[in-house]
Structure formats: structure tokens, C-alpha cells
Protein backbone atom coordinates (compact mmCIF):
# COMPACT_ATOMS: atom_id res chain seq x y z
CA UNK A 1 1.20 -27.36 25.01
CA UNK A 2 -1.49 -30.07 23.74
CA UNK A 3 -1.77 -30.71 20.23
CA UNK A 4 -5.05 -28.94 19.61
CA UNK A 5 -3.08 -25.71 21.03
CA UNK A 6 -0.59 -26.36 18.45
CA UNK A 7 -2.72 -27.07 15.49
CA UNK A 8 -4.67 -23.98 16.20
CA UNK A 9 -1.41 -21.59 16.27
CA UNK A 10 -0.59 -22.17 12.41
CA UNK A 11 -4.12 -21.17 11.79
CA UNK A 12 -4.29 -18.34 13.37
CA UNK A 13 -1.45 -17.15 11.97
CA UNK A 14 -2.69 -17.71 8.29
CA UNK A 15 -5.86 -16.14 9.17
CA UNK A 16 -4.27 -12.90 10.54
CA UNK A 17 -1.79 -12.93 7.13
CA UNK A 18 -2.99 -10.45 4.51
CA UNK A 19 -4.28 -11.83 1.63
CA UNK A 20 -3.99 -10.73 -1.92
CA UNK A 21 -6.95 -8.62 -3.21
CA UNK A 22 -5.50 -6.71 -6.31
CA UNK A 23 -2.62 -6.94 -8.29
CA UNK A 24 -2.38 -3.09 -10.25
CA UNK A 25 -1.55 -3.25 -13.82
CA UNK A 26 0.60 -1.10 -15.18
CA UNK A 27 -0.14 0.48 -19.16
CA UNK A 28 2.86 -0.73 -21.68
CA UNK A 29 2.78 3.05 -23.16
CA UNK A 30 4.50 3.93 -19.91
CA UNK A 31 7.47 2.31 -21.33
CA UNK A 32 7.26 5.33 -24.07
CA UNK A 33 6.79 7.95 -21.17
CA UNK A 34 9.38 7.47 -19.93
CA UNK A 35 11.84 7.12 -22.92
CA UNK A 36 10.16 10.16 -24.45
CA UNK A 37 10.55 11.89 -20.45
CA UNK A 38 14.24 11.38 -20.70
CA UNK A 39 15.13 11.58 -24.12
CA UNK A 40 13.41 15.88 -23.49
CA UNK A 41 15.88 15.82 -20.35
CA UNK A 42 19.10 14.58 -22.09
CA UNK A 43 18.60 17.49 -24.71
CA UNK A 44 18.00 20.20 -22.80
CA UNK A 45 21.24 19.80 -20.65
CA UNK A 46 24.80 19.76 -21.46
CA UNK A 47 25.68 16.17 -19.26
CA UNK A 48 22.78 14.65 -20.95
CA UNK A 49 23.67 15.23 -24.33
CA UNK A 50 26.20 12.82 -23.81
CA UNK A 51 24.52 10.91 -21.99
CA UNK A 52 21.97 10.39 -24.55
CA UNK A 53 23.19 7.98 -27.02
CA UNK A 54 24.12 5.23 -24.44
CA UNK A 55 20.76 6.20 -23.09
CA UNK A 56 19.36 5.86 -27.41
CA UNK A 57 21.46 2.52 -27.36
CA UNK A 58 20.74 0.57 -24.05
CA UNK A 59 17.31 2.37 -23.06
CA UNK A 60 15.15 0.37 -24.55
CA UNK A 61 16.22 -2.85 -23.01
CA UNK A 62 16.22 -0.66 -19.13
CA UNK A 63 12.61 0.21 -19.47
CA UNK A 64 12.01 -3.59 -20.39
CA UNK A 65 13.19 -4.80 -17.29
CA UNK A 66 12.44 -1.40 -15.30
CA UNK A 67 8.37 -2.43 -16.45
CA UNK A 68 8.79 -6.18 -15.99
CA UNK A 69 10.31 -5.43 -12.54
CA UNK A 70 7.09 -3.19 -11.45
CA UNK A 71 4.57 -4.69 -9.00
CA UNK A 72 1.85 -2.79 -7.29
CA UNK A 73 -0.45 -5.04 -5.28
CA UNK A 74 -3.71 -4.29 -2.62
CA UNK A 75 -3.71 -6.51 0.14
CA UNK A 76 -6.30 -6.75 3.09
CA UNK A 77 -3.62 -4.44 4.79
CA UNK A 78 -1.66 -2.27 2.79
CA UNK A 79 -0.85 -1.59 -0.16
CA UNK A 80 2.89 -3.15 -1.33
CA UNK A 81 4.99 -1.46 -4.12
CA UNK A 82 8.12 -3.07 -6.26
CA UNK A 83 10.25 -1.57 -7.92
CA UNK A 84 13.69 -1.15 -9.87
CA UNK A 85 16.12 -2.28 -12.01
CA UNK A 86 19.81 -1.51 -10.17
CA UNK A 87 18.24 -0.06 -7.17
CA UNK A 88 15.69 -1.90 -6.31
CA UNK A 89 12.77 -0.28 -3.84
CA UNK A 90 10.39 -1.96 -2.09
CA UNK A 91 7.39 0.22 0.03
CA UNK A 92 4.72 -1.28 2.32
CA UNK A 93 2.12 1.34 3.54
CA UNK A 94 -0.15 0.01 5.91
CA UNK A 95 -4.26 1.00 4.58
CA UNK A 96 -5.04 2.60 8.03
CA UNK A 97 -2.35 5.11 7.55
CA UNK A 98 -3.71 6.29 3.96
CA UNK A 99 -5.01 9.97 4.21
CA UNK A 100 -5.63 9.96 0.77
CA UNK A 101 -4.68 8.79 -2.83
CA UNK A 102 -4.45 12.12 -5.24
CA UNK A 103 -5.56 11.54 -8.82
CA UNK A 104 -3.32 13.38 -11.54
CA UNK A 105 -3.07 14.03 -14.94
CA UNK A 106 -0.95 16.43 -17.18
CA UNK A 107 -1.25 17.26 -20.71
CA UNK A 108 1.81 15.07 -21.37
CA UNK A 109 0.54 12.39 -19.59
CA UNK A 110 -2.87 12.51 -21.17
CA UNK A 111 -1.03 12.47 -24.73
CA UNK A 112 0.14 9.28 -23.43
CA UNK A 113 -3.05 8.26 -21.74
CA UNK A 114 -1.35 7.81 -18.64
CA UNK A 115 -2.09 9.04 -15.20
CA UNK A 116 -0.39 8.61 -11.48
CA UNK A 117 -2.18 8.40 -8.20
CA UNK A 118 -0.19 10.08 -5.45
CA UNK A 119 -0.37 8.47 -2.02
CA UNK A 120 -0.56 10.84 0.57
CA UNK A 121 -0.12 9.09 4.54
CA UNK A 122 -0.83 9.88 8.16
CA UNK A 123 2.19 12.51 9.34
CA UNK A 124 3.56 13.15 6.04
CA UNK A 125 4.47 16.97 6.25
CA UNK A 126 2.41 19.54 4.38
CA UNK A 127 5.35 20.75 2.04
CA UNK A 128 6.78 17.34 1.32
CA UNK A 129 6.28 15.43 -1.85
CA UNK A 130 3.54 12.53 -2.30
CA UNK A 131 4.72 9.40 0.23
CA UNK A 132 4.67 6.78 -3.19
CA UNK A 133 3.67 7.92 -6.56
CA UNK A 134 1.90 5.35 -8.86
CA UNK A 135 2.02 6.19 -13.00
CA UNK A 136 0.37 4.52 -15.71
CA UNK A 137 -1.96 1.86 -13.52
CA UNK A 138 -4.29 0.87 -15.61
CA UNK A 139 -7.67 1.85 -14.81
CA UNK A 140 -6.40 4.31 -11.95
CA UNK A 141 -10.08 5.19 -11.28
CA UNK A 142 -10.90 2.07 -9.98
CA UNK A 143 -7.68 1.18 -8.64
CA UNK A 144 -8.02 4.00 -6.51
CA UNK A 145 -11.64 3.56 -5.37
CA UNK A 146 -10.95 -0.19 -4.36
CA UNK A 147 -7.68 0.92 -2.45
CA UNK A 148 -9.92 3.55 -0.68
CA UNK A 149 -12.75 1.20 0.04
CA UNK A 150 -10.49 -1.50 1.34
CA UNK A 151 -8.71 1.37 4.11
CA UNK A 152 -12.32 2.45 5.00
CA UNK A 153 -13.14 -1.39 5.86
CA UNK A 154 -9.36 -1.75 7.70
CA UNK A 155 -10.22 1.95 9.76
CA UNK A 156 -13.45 0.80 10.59
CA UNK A 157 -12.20 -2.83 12.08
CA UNK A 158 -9.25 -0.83 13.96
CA UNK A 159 -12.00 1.58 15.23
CA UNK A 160 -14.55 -1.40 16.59
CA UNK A 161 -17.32 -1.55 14.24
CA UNK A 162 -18.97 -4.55 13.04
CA UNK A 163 -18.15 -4.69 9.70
CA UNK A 164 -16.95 -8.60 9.42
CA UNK A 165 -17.34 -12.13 10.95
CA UNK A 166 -13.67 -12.14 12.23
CA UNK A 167 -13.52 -8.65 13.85
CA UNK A 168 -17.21 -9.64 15.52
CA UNK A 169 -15.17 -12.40 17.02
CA UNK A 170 -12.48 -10.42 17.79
CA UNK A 171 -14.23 -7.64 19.42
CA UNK A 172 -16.19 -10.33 21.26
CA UNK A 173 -13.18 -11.73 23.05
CA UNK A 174 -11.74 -8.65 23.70
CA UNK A 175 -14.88 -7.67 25.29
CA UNK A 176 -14.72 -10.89 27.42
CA UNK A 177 -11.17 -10.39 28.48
CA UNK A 178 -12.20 -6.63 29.23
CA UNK A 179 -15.05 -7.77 31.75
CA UNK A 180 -13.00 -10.50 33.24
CA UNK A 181 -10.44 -7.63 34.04
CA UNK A 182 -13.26 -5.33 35.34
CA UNK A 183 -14.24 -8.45 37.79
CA UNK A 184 -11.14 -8.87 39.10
CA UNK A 185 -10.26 -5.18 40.14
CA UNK A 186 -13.60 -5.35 41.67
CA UNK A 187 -13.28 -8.25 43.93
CA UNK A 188 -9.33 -6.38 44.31
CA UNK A 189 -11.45 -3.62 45.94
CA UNK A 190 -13.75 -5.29 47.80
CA UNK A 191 -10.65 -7.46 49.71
CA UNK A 192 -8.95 -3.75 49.90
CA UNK A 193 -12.12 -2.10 51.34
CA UNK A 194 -12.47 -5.52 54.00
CA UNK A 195 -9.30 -4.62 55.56
């Protein structure tokens, strides 16, 4: 391996690594949506009644590090999704396999301005629930669009369509390499046929 092949690996790699194009914010009143959320669900059942004063007591400090610990970001390639607080969870959903990303909005979460966008992927059954559910991102509207956009560019590169300088290139040397495979089963053929 010469040294040119060797400087050109590490670049290739950082050109195929997905780059950062939107970090979602998330609305501080979700911090009350949720206290308010399980505050209702302590009272209405007998466990959470007693539950609810440790909940009154060390709740407030959860949802602090329960929002500080939430991290929604839009990358060239998927979109990535943090969070947690014991348990933490971590979700990467690739943009190609996006079917679609479900605006809501209930009454309660309209009293608290809030919304969540459900993302629904490729072979996710009918019946089941939303593949990741997203509340209180500010400006969901265009968080959603620019997810939506960005999977539209990702399907089209995957599909072959000139949509960028890179997948031109791409598609240009896979085209080569594609020919230079047809010419060699040919003159295969043409040695098979001779004898």
C-alpha cells in the first residue's frame, strides 16, 4: 500500500460519515407535561397514591435530568434519538427506512402547546405502535418537513438519481466497474464460443 492509498482511506471514510444537519429542540413546558401526566396517573390508582409524594418530592429534579438527558438530532442518514435518566435508550433509524413521520396533537397537549411526531418505518406492522415517538420538539412543523426532505434526498441517492456531486461520482464509477464487468463476460464468451 503506497502512501497516497493510505492518505486517501481516512478521507473517504470522513466523507462517507454522516454529518450533523439538525439538532431538535425540545420545549421546557414538556417538563410540566409530564409532571402534570403523572401527577393525573398517581391519583387515579391505588399504587400511585403512594407513590405520589416521593414522586411530589424527587420529581422535579427527574424531569431535570430526564430533559437535560434528551437529544434528537437529523443527520445526512438517519435520524438519532437519546434518551433517559436510569434506563437510558438510544435509537438510530436509518432516513431510507422512514415511511412516514405522523403529526399529533391532543387537547392536553395543545393546553401545553406541545405536540409529538410519530415515526412510522419500513416493516413496522399495521397494529403496532409508532417505531419512536418525538413530544414537545420545538417547531415540529419544520422539524418534520426537513426530516422528510432529507429521506427524499437519501431515497433518491439509494435509487440512482442525480441529485448531488458525490452520488454523480459514485454512480459514475459504479457504472465503470459495471461495463468493465460486461467486457469481460464478453471476451469470457467469445474464448467459450472459440472452443
Amino acid at each position: 500500500m503506497n502512501s497516497e492509498d493510505q492518505t486517501a482511506e481516512p478521507t473517504e471514510k470522513k466523507a462517507r460519515r454522516a454529518r450533523v444537519l439538525q439538532v431538535a429542540e425540545f420545549d421546557p413546558r414538556l417538563r410540566s407535561y409530564i409532571n402534570y401526566s403523572v401527577v393525573a396517573l398517581c391519583t387515579i390508582t391505588i399504587v400511585g397514591l403512594l407513590i405520589l409524594p416521593f414522586w411530589l418530592f424527587f420529581g422535579r429534579r427527574y424531569l431535570d435530568r430526564y430533559f437535560d438527558n434528551l437529544e434528537c438530532k437529523l443527520t445526512s442518514r438517519s435520524l438519532q434519538f437519546k434518551k433517559g435518566v436510569w434506563f437510558h435508550q438510544e435509537r438510530t433509524i436509518p432516513l431510507d427506512k422512514i415511511q412516514d413521520l405522523t403529526f399529533s396533537e391532543g387537547p392536553i397537549l395543545r393546553k401545553f402547546g406541545l405536540s409529538t411526531l410519530k415515526v412510522e418505518t419500513a416493516g413496522q406492522s399495521a397494529y403496532s405502535e409508532a417505531d419512536l415517538s418525538l413530544t414537545g420538539i420545538v417547531e415540529a412543523h419544520k422539524f418534520r418537513a426537513r426530516v422528510l426532505d432529507q429521506r427524499d434526498e437519501v431515497t433518491e441517492i439509494y435509487r440512482g438519481s442525480p441529485s448531488g456531486n458525490s452520488s454523480d461520482s459514485a454512480s459514475a464509477e459504479t457504472l465503470q466497474i459495471l461495463k468493465e464487468i460486461r467486457d469481460s463476460l464478453r471476451s469470457i464468451e467469445n474464448k467459450i464460443d472459440r472452443n
